[in-house]
Structure formats: structure tokens, C-alpha cells
PDB file of N, CA and C in Angstrom:
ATOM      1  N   UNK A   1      -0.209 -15.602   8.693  1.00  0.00           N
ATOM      2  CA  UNK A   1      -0.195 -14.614   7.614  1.00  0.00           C
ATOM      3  C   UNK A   1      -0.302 -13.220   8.214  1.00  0.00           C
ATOM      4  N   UNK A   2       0.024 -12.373   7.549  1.00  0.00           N
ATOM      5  CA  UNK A   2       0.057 -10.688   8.037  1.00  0.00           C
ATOM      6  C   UNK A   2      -1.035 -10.293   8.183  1.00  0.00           C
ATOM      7  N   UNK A   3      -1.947 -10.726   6.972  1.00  0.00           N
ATOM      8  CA  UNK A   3      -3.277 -10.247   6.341  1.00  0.00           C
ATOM      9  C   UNK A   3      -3.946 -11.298   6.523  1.00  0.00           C
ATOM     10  N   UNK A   4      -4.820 -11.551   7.536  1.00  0.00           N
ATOM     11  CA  UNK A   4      -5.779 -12.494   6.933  1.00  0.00           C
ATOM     12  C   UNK A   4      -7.408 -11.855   6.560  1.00  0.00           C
ATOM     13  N   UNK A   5      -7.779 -10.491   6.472  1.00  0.00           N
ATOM     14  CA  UNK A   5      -8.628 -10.404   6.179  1.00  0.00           C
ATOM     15  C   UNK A   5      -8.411  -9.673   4.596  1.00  0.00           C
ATOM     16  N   UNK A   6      -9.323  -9.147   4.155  1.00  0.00           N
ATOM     17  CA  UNK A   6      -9.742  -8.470   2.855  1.00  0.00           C
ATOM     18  C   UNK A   6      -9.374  -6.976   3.114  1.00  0.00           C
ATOM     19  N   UNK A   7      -8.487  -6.842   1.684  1.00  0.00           N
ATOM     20  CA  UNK A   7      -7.883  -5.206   2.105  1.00  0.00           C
ATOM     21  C   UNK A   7      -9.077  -4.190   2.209  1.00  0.00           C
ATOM     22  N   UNK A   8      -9.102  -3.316   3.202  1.00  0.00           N
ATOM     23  CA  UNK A   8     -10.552  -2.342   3.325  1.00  0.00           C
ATOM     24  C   UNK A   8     -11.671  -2.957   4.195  1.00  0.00           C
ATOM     25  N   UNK A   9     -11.417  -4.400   4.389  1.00  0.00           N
ATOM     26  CA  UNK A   9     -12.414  -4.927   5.732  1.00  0.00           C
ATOM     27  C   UNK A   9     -11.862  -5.577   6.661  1.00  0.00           C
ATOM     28  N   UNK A  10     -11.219  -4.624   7.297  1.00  0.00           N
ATOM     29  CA  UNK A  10     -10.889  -4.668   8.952  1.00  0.00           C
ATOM     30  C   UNK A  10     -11.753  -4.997   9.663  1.00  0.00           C
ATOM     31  N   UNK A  11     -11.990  -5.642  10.576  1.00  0.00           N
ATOM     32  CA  UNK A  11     -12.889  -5.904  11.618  1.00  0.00           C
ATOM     33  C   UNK A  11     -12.702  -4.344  12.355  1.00  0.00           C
ATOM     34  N   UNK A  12     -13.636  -3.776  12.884  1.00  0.00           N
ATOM     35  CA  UNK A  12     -13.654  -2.620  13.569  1.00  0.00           C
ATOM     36  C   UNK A  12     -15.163  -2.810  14.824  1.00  0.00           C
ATOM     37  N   UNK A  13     -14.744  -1.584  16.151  1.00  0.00           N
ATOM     38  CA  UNK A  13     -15.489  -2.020  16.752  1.00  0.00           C
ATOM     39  C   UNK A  13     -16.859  -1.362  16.244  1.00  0.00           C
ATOM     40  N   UNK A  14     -17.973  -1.875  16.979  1.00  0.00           N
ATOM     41  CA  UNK A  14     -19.197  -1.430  16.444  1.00  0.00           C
ATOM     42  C   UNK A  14     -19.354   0.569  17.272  1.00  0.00           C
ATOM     43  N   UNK A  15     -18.769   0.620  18.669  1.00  0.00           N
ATOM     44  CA  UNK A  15     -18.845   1.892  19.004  1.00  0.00           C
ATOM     45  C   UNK A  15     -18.062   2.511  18.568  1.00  0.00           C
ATOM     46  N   UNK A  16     -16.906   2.511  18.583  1.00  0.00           N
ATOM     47  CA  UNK A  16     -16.128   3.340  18.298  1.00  0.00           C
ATOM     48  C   UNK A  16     -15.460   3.485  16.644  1.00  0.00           C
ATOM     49  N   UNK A  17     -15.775   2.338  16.105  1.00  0.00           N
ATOM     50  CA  UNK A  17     -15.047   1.899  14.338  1.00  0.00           C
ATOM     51  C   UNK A  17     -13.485   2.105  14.591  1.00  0.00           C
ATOM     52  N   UNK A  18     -12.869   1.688  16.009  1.00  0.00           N
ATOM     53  CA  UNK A  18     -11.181   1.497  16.002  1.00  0.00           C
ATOM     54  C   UNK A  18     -11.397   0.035  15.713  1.00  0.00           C
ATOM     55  N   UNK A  19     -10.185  -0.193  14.768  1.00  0.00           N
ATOM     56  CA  UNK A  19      -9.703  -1.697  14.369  1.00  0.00           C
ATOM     57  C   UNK A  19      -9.616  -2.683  15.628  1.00  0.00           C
ATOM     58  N   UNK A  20      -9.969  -3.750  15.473  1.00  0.00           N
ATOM     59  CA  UNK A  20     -10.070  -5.018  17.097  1.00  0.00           C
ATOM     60  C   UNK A  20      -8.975  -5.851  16.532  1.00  0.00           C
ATOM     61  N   UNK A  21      -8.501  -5.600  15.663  1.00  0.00           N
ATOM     62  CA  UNK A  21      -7.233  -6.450  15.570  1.00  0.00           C
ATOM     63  C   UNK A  21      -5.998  -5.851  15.716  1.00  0.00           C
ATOM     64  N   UNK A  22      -4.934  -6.873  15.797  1.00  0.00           N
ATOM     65  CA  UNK A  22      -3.356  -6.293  15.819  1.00  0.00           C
ATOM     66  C   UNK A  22      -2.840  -5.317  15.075  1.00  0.00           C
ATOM     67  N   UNK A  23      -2.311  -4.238  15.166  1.00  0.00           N
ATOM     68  CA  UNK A  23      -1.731  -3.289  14.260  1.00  0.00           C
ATOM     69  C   UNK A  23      -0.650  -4.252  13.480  1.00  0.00           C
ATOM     70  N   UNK A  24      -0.816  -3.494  12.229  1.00  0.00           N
ATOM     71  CA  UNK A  24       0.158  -3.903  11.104  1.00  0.00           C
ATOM     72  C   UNK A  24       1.570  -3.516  11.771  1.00  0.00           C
ATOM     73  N   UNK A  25       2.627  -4.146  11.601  1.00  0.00           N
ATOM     74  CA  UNK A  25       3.820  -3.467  12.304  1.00  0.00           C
ATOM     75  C   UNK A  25       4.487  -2.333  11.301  1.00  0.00           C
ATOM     76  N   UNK A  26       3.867  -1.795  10.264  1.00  0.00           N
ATOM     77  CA  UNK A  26       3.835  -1.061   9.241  1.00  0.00           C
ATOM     78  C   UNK A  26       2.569  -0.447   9.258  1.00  0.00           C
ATOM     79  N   UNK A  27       2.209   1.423   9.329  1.00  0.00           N
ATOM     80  CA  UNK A  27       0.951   1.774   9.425  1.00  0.00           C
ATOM     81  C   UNK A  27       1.295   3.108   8.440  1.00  0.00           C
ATOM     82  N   UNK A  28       0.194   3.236   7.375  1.00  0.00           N
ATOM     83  CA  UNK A  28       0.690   4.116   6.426  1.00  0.00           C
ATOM     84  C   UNK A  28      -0.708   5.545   6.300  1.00  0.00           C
ATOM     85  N   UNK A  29      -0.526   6.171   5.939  1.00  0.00           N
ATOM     86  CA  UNK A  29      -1.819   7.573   5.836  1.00  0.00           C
ATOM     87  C   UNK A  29      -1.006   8.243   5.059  1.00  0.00           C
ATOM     88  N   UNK A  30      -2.167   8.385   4.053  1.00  0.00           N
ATOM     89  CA  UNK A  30      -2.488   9.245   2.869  1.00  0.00           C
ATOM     90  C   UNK A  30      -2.710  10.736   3.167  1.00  0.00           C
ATOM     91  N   UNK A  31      -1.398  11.540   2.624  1.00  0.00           N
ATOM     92  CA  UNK A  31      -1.839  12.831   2.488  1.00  0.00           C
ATOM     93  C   UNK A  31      -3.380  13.714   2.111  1.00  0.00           C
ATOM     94  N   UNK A  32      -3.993  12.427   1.166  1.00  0.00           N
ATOM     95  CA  UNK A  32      -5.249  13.564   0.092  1.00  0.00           C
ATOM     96  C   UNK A  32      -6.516  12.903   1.009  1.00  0.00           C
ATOM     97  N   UNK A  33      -6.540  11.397   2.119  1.00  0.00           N
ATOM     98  CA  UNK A  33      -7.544  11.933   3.244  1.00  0.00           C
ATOM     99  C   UNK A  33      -7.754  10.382   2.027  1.00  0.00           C
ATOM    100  N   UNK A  34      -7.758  10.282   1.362  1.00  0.00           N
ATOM    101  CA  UNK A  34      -8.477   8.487   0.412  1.00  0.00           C
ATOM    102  C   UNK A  34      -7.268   7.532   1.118  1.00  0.00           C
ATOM    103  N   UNK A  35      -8.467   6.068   0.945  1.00  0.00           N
ATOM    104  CA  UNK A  35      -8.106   5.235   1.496  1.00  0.00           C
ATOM    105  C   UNK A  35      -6.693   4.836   1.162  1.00  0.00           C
ATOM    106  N   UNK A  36      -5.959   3.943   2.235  1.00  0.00           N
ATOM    107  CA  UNK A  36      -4.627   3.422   2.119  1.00  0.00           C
ATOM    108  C   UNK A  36      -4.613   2.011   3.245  1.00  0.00           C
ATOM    109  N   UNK A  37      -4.117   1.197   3.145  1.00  0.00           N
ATOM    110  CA  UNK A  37      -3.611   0.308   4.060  1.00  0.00           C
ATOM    111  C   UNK A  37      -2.637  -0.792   4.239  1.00  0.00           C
ATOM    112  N   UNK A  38      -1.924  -1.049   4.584  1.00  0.00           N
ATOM    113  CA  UNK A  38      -0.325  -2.080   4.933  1.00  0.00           C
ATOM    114  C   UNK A  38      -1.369  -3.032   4.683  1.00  0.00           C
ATOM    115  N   UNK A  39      -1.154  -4.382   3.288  1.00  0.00           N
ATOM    116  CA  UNK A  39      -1.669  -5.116   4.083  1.00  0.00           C
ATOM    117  C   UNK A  39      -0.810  -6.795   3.049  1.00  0.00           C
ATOM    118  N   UNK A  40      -1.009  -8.105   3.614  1.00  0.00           N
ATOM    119  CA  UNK A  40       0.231  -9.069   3.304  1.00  0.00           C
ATOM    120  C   UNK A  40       0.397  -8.852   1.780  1.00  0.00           C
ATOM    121  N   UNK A  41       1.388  -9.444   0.998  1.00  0.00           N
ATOM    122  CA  UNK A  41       1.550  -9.496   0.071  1.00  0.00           C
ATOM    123  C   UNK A  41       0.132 -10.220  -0.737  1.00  0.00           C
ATOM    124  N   UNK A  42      -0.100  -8.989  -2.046  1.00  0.00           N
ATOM    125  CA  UNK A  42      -2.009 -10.141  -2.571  1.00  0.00           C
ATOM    126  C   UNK A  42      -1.500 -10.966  -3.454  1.00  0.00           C
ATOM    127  N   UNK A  43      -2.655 -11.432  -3.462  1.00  0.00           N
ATOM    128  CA  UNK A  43      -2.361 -13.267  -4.543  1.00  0.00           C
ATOM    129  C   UNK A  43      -3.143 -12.870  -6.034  1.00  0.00           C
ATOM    130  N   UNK A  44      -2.015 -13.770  -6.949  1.00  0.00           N
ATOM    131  CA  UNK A  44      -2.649 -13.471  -8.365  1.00  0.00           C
ATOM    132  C   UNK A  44      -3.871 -13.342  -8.230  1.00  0.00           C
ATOM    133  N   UNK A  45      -4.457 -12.248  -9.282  1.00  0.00           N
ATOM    134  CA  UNK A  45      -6.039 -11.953  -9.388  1.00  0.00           C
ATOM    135  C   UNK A  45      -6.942 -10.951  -8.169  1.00  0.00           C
ATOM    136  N   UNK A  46      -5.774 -10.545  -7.347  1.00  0.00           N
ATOM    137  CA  UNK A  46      -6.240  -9.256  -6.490  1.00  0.00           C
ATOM    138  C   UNK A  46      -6.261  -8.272  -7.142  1.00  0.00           C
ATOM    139  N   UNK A  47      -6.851  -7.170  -6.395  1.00  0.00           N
ATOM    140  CA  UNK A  47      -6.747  -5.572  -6.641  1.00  0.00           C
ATOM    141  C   UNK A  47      -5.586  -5.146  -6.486  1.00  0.00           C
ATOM    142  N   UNK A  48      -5.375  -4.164  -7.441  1.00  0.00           N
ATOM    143  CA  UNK A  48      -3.984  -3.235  -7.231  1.00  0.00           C
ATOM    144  C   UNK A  48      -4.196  -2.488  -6.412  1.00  0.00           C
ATOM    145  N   UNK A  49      -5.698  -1.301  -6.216  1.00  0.00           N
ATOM    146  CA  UNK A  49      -5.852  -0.384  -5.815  1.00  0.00           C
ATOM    147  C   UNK A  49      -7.106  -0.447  -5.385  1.00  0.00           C
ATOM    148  N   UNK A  50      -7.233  -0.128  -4.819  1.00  0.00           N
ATOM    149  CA  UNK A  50      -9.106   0.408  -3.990  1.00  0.00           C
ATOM    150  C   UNK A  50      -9.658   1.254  -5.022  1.00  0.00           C
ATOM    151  N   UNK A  51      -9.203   1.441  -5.986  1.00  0.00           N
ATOM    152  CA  UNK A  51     -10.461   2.410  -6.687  1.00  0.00           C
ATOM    153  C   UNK A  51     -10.132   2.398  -7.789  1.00  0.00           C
ATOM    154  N   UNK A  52      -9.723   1.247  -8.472  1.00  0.00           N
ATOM    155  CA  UNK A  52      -9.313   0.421  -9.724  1.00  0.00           C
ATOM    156  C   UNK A  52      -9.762  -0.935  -9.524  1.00  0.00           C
ATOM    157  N   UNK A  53     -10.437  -1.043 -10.700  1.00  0.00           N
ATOM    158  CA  UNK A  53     -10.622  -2.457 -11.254  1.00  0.00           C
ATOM    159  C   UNK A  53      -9.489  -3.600 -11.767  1.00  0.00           C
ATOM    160  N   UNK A  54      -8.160  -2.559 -11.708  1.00  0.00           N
ATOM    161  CA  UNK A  54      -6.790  -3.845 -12.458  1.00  0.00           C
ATOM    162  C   UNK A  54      -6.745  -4.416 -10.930  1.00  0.00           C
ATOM    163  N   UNK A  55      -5.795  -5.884 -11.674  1.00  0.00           N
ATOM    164  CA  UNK A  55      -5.955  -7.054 -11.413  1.00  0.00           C
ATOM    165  C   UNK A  55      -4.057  -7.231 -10.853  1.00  0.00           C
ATOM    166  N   UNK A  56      -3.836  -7.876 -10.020  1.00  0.00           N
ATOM    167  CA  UNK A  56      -2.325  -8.586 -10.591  1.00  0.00           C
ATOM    168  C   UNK A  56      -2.644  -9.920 -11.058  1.00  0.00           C
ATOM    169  N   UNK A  57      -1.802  -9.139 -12.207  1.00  0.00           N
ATOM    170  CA  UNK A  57      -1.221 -11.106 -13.030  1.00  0.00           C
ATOM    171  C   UNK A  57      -0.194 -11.846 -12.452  1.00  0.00           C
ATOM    172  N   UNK A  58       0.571 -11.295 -11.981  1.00  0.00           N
ATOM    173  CA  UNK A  58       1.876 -11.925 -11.188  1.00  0.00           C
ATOM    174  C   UNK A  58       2.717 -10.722 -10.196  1.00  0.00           C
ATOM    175  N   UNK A  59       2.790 -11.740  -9.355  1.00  0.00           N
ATOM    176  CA  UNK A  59       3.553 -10.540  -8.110  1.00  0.00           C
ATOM    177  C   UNK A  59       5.278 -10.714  -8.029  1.00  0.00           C
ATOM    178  N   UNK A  60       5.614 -11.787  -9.207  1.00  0.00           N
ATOM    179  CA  UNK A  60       6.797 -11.419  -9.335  1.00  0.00           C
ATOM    180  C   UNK A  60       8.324 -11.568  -8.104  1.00  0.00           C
ATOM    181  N   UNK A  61       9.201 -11.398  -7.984  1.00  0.00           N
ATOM    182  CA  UNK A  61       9.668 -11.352  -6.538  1.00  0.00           C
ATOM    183  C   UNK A  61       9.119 -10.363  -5.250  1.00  0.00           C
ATOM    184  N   UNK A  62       8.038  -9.786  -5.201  1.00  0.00           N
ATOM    185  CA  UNK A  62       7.664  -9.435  -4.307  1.00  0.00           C
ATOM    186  C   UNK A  62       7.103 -10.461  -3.167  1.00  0.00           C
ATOM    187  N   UNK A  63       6.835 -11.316  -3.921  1.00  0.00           N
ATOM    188  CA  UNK A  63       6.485 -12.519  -3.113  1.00  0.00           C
ATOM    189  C   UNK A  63       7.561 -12.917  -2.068  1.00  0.00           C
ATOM    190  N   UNK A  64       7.659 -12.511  -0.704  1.00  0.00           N
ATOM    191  CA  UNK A  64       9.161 -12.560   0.210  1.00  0.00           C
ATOM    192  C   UNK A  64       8.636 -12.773   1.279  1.00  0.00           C
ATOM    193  N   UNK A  65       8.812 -13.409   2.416  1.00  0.00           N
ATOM    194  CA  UNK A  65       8.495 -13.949   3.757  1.00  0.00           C
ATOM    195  C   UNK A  65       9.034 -12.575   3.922  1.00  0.00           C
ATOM    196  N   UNK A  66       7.294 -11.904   4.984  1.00  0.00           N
ATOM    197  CA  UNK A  66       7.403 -11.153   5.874  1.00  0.00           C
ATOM    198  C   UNK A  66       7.706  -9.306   4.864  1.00  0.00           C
ATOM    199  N   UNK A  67       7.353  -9.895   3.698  1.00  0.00           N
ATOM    200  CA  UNK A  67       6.848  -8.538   2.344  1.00  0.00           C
ATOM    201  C   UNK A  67       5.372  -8.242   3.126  1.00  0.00           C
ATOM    202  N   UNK A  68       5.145  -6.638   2.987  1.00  0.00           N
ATOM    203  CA  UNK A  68       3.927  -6.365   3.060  1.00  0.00           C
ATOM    204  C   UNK A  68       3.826  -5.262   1.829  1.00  0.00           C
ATOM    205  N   UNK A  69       2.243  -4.993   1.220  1.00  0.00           N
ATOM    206  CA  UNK A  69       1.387  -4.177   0.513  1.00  0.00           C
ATOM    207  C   UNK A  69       1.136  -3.201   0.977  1.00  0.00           C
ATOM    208  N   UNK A  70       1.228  -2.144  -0.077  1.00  0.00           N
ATOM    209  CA  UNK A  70       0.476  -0.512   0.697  1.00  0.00           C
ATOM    210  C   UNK A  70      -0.442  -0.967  -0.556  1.00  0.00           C
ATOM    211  N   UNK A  71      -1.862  -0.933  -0.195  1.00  0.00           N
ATOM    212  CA  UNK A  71      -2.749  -1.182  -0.944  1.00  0.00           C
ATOM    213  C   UNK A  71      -3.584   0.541  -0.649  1.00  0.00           C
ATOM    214  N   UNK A  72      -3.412   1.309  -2.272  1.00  0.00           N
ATOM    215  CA  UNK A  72      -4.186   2.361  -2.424  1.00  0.00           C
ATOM    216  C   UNK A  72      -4.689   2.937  -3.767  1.00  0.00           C
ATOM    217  N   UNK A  73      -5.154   4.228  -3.250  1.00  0.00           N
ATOM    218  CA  UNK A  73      -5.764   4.697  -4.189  1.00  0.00           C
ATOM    219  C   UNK A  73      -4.853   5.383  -5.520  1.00  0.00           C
ATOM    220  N   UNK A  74      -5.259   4.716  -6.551  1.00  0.00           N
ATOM    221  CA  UNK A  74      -4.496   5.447  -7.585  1.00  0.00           C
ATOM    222  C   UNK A  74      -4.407   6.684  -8.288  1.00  0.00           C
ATOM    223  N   UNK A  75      -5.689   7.420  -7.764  1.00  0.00           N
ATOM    224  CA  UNK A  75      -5.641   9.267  -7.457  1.00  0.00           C
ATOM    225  C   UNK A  75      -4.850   9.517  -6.701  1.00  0.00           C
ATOM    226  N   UNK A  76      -4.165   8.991  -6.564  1.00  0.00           N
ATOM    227  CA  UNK A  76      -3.245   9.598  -5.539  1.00  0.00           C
ATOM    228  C   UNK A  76      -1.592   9.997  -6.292  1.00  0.00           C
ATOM    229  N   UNK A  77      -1.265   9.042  -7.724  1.00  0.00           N
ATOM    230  CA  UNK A  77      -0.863   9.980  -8.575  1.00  0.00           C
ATOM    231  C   UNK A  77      -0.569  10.878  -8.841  1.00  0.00           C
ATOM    232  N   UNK A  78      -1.410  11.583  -8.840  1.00  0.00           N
ATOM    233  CA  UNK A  78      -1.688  13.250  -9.466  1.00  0.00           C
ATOM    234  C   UNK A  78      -1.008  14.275  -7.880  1.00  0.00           C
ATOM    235  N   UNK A  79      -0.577  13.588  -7.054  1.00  0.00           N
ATOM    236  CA  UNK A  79       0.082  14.501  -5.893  1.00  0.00           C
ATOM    237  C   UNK A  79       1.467  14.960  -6.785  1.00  0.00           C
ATOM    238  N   UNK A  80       1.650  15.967  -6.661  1.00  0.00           N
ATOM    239  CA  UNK A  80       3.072  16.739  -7.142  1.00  0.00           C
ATOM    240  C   UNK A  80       3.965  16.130  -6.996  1.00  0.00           C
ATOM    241  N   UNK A  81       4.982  16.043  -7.472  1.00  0.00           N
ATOM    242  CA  UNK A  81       6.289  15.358  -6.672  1.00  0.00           C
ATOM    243  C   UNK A  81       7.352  16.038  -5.569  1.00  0.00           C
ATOM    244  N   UNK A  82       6.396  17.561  -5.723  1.00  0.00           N
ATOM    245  CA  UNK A  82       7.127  18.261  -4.386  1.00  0.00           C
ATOM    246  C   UNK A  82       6.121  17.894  -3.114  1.00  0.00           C
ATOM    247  N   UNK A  83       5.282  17.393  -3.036  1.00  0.00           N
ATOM    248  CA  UNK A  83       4.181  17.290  -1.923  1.00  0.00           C
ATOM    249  C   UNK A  83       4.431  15.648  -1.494  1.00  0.00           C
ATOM    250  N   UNK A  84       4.224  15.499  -0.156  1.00  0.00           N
ATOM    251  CA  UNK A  84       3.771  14.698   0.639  1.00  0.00           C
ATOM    252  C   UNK A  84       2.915  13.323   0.334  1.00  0.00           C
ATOM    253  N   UNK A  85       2.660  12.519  -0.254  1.00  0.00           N
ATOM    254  CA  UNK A  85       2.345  11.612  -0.793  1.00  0.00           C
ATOM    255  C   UNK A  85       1.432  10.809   0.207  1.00  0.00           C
ATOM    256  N   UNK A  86       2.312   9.742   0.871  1.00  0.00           N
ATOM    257  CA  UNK A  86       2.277   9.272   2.083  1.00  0.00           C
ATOM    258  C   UNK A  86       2.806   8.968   2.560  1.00  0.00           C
ATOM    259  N   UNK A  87       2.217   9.039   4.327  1.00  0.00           N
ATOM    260  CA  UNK A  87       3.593   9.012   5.264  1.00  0.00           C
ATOM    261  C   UNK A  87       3.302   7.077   5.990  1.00  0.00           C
ATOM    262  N   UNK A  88       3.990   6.691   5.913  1.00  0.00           N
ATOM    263  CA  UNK A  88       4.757   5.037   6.420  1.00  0.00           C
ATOM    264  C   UNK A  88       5.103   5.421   8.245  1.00  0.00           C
ATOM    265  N   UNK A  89       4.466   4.633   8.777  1.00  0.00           N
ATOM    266  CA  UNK A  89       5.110   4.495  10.498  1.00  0.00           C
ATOM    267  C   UNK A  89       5.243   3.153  11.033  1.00  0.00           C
ATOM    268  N   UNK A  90       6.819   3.163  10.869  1.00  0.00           N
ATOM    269  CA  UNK A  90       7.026   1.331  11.184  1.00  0.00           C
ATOM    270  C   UNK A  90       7.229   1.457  12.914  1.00  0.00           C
ATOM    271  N   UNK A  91       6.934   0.241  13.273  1.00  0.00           N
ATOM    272  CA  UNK A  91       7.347  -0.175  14.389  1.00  0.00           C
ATOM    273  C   UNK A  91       8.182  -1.010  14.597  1.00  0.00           C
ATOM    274  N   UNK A  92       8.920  -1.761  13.419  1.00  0.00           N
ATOM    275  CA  UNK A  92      10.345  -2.124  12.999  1.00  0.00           C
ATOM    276  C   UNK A  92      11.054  -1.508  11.967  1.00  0.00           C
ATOM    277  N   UNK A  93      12.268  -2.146  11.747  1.00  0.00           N
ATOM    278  CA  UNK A  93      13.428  -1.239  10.820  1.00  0.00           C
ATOM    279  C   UNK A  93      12.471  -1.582   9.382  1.00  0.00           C
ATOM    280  N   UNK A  94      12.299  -1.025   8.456  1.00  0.00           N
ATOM    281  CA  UNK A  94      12.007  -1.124   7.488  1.00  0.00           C
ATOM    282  C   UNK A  94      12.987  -1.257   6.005  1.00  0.00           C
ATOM    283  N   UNK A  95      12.527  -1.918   4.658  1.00  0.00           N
ATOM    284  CA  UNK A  95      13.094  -1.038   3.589  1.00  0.00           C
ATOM    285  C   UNK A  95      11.967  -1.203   2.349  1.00  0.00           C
ATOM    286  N   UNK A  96      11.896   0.268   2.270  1.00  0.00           N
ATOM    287  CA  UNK A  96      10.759   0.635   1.010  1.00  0.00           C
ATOM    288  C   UNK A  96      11.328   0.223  -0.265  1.00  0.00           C
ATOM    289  N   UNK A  97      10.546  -0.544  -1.211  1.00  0.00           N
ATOM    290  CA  UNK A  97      10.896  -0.635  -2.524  1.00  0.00           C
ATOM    291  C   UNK A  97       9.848  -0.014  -3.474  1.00  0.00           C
ATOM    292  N   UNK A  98       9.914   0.774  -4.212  1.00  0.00           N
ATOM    293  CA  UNK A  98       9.174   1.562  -4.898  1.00  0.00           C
ATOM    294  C   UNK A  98       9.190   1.292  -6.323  1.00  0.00           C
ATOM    295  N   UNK A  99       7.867   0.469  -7.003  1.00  0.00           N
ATOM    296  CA  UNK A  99       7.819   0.005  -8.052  1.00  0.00           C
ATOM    297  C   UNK A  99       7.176   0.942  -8.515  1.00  0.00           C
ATOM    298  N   UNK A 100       8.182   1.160 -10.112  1.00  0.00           N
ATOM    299  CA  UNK A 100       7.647   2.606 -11.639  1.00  0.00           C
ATOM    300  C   UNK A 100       7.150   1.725 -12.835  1.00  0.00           C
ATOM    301  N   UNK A 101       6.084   2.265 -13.160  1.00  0.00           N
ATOM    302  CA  UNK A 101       5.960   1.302 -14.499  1.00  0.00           C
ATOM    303  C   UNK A 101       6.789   1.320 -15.452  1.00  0.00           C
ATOM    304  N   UNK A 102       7.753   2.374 -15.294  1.00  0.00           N
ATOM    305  CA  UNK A 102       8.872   2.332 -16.634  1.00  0.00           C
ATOM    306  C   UNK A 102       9.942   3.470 -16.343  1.00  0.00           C
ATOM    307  N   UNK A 103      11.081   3.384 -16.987  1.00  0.00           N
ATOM    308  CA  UNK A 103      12.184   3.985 -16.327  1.00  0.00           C
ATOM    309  C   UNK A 103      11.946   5.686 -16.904  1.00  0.00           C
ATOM    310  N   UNK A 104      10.728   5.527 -17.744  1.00  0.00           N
ATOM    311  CA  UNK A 104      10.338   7.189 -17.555  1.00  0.00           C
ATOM    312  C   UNK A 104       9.436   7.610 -16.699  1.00  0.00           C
ATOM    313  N   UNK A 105       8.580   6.913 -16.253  1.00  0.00           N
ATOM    314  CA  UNK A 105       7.893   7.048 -15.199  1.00  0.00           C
ATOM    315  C   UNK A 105       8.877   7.700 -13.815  1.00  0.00           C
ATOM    316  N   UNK A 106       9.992   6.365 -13.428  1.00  0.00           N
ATOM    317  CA  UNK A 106      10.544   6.974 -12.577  1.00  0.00           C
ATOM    318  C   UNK A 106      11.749   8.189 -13.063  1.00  0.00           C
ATOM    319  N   UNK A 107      12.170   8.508 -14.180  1.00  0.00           N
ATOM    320  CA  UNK A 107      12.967   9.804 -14.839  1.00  0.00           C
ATOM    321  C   UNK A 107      12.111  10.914 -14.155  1.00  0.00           C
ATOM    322  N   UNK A 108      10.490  10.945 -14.799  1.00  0.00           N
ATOM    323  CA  UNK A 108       9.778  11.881 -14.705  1.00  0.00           C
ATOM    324  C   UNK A 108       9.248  12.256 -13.213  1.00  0.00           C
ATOM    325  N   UNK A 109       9.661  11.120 -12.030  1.00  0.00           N
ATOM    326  CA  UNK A 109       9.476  11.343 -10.658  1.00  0.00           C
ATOM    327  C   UNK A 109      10.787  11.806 -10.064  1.00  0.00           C
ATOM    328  N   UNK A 110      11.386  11.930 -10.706  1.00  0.00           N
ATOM    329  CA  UNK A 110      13.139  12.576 -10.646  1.00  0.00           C
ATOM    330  C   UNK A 110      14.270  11.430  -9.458  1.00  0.00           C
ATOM    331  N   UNK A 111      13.611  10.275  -9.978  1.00  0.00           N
ATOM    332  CA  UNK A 111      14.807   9.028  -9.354  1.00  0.00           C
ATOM    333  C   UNK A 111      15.233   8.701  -9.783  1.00  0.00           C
ATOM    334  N   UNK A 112      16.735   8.947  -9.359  1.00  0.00           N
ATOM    335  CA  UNK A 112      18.114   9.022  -9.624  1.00  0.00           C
ATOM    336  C   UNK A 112      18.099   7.343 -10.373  1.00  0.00           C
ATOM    337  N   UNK A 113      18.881   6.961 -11.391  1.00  0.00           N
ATOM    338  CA  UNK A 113      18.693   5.407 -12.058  1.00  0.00           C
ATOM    339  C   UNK A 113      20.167   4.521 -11.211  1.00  0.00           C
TER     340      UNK A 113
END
């Protein structure tokens, strides 16, 4: 599995708090400095977000051998849509899919239909 631990509990070292495990081959950072992290696709009844209580009911076709999660904060919203959001650093070819809760959601983020 990609993920085998709990999103937000990385094993880290005790001196230094750098991660002791393998880098995600996907590594993501948040413009506003709140948490973010790559991590496997979650299973019904996970967190959406680190600083939300919703749930997934179903993950739908995201469910894909070798899919990974940007698991974050949902203040993170409120970033402009001219500003910097967050920045993604793959160490393979990637392709981002960007789920809107509704086709005004993404109107109002100005993506093209």
C-alpha cells in the first residue's frame, strides 16, 4: 500500500522530527503554512480533511491502483483564485484530477467545462 500509516502520523525521528519513512513519490505544501499530505487513496468512513469532521461515504472511481490523496485543510478554500494554493512535487509523471462539488463551484473557480 502507499499509505500504511494514518494521515498526519508519520513516523518521524525523535531528534530531528524528519519523516523515517519513504517519501511519497508525490510531495505537496500548502501555501497558508496548515497541514497537507499525499497520502493512499482513504477507505469509506475516513476524513476528508484534517480540520473537518466529514466523512467519505464513497470514493467512487477514485479508487485506482496506484491513485493517491492530498489530504488537507479545508481553510484553505478561502485562498483567492489568483494566489498559489498548493504546490505538488512529483518524482514521477503525474495527472491531477481536481474534484468541484458542483459545476458552479468549478464556473466560480473559472474552469473552463
Amino acid at each position: 500500500a502507499l499509505a500504511s500509516h494514518a494521515p498526519g502520523m508519520r513516523a518521524r525521528c525523535p531528534l530531528c522530527r524528519a519523516p523515517i519513512e519513504a517519501r511519497m513519490p508525490v510531495e505537496a505544501r500548502a501555501a497558508s503554512g496548515r497541514p497537507i499530505e499525499t497520502v493512499g487513496v482513504p477507505e469509506e468512513g475516513a476524513r476528508c480533511h484534517f480540520d473537518r469532521t466529514y466523512t467519505f461515504t464513497s470514493l467512487g472511481d477514485f479508487r485506482r491502483p496506484r491513485m493517491l490523496y492530498l489530504l488537507t485543510c479545508n481553510e484553505d478554500r478561502k485562498t483567492p483564485s489568483s494566489s498559489v494554493m498548493w504546490t505538488l512535487e512529483a518524482q514521477v509523471p503525474v495527472t491531477v484530477y481536481l474534484n468541484f462539488r458542483s459545476s458552479t463551484h468549478a464556473s466560480a473557480a473559472g474552469v473552463a467545462q
